[in-house]
Protein backbone atom coordinates (compact mmCIF):
# COMPACT_ATOMS: atom_id res chain seq x y z
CA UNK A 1 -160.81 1.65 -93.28
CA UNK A 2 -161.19 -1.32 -90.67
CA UNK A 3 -160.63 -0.40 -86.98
CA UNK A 4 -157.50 -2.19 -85.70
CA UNK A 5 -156.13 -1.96 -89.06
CA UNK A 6 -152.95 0.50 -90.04
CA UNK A 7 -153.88 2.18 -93.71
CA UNK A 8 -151.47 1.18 -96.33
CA UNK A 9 -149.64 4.18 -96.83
CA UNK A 10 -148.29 3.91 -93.05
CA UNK A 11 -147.02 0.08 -93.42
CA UNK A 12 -147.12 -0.58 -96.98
CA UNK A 13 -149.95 -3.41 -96.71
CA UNK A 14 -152.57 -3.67 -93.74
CA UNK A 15 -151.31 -4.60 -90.57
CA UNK A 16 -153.08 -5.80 -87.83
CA UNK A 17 -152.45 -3.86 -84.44
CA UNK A 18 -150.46 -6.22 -82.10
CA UNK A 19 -152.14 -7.30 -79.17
CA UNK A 20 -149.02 -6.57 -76.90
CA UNK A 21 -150.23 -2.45 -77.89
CA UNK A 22 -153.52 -2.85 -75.70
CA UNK A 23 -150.65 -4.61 -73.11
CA UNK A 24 -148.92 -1.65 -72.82
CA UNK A 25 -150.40 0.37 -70.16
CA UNK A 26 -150.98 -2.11 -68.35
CA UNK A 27 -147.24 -3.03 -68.47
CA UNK A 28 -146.45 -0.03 -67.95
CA UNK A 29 -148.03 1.16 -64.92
CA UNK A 30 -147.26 -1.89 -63.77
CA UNK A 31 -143.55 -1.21 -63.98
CA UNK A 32 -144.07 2.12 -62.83
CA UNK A 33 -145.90 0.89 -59.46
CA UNK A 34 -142.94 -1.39 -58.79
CA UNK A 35 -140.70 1.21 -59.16
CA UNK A 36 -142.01 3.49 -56.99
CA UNK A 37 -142.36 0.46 -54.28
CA UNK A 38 -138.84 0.09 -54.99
CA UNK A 39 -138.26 4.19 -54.68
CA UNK A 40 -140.08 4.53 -51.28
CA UNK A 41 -137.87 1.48 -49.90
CA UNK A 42 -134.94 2.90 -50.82
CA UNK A 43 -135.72 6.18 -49.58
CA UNK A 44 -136.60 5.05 -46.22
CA UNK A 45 -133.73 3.59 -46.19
CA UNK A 46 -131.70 6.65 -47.07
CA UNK A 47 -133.54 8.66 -44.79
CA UNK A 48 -132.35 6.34 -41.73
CA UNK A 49 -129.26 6.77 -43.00
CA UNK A 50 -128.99 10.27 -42.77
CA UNK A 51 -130.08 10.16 -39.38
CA UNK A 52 -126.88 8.80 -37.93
CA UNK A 53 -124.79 10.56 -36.03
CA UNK A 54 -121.69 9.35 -34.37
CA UNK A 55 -119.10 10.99 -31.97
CA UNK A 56 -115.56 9.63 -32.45
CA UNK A 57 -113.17 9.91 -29.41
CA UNK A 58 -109.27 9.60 -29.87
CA UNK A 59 -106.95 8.65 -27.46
CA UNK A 60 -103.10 9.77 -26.66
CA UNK A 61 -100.42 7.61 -27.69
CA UNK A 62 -99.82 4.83 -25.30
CA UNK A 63 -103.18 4.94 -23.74
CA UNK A 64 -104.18 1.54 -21.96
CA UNK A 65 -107.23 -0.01 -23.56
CA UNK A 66 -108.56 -0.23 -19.68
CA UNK A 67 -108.23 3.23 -19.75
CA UNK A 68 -110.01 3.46 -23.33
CA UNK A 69 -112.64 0.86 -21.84
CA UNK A 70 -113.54 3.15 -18.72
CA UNK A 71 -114.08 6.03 -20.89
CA UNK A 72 -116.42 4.18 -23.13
CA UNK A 73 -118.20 2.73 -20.02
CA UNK A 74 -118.74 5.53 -18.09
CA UNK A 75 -119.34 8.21 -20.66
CA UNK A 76 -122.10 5.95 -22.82
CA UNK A 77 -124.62 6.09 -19.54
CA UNK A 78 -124.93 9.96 -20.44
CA UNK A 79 -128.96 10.51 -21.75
CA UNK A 80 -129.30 9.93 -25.88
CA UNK A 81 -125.66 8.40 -25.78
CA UNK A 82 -124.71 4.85 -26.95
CA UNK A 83 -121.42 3.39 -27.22
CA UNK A 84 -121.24 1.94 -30.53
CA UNK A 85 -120.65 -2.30 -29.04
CA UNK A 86 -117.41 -3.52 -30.02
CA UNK A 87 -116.55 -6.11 -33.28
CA UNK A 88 -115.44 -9.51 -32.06
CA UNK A 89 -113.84 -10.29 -34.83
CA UNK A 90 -110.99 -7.70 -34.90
CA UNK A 91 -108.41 -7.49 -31.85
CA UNK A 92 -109.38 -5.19 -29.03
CA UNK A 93 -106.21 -2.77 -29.30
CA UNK A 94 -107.97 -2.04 -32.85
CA UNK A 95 -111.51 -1.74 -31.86
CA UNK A 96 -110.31 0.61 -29.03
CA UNK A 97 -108.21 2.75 -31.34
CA UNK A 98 -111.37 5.38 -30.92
CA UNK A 99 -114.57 5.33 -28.70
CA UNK A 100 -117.36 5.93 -30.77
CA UNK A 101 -120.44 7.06 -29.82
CA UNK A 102 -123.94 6.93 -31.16
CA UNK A 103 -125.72 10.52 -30.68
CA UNK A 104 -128.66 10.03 -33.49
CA UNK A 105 -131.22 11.76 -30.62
CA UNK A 106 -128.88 13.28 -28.64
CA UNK A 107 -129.75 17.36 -28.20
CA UNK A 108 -126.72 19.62 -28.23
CA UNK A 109 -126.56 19.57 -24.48
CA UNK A 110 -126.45 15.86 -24.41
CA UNK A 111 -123.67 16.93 -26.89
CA UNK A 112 -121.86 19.11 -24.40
CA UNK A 113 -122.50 16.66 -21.59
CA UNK A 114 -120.73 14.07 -23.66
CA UNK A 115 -117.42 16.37 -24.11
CA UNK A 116 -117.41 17.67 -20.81
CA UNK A 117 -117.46 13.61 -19.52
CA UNK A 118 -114.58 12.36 -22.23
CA UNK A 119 -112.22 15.55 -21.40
CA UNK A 120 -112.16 14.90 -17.65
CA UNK A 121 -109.90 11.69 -18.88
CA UNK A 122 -106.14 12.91 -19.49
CA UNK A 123 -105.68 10.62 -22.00
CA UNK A 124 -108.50 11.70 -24.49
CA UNK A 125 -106.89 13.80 -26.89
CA UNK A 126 -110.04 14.78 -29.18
CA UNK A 127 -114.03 14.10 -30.22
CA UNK A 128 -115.46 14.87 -33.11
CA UNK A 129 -118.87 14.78 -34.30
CA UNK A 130 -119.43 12.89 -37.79
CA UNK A 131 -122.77 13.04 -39.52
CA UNK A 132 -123.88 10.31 -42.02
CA UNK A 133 -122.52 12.80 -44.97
CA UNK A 134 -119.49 12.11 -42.76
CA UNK A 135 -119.29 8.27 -42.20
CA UNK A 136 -118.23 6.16 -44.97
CA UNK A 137 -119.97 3.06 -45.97
């Protein structure tokens, strides 16, 4: 039997191996490296996602968004606390219809310091924290 050759009884006549067969690993761990590029980027990705943390603030009924505003102002200064900035391309009664709050690195008293600052406004009328598992999109 010639090397490179299939027997007969395999084919039905000798066949020569395909060069695209010595290919194959090559293409193969080829496609595998890619993917795994592709895995770790995603991943990372994911990871940052999971991260996030956001505190949502509703308001009472009727509240003035000046009144929304100041909460947002002066509760955002708090240490680990961001006010999430406001879309300019929806009205500001809508963006105001909650405060929310970044808290990705905030500790659980920067947590308690946050609720302690929106409940000394009347017109707050809950927080709640959300967790990426939480937050759509």
């Amino acid at each position: 039997m010639v090397l490179g050759v299939l027997p007969d009884t395999v084919l039905g006549a000798p066949t020569a191996y395909a060069k695209s067969v010595r290919l194959l690993p090559r293409v193969v761990l080829a496609t595998l490296a890619a993917a795994c590029v592709i895995a770790a980027t995603g991943c990372s990705q994911f990871n940052k996602a999971l991260g996030q943390q956001e505190a949502m603030v509703s308001f009472k009924s009727g509240t003035p968004d000046s009144e929304r505003l100041a909460v947002r102002a002066a509760c955002g200064k708090l240490p680990n606390v961001t006010a999430v900035p406001l879309p300019s391309d929806v009205p500001r009664s809508v963006s105001l219809s909650q405060v929310v709050y970044r808290v990705d690195r905030a500790s659980n008293a920067d947590k308690a310091r946050l609720q302690v600052c929106v409940y000394k406004y009347p017109s707050v009328s809950g927080m709640n924290f959300q967790d990426s598992s939480d937050i759509g999109g």
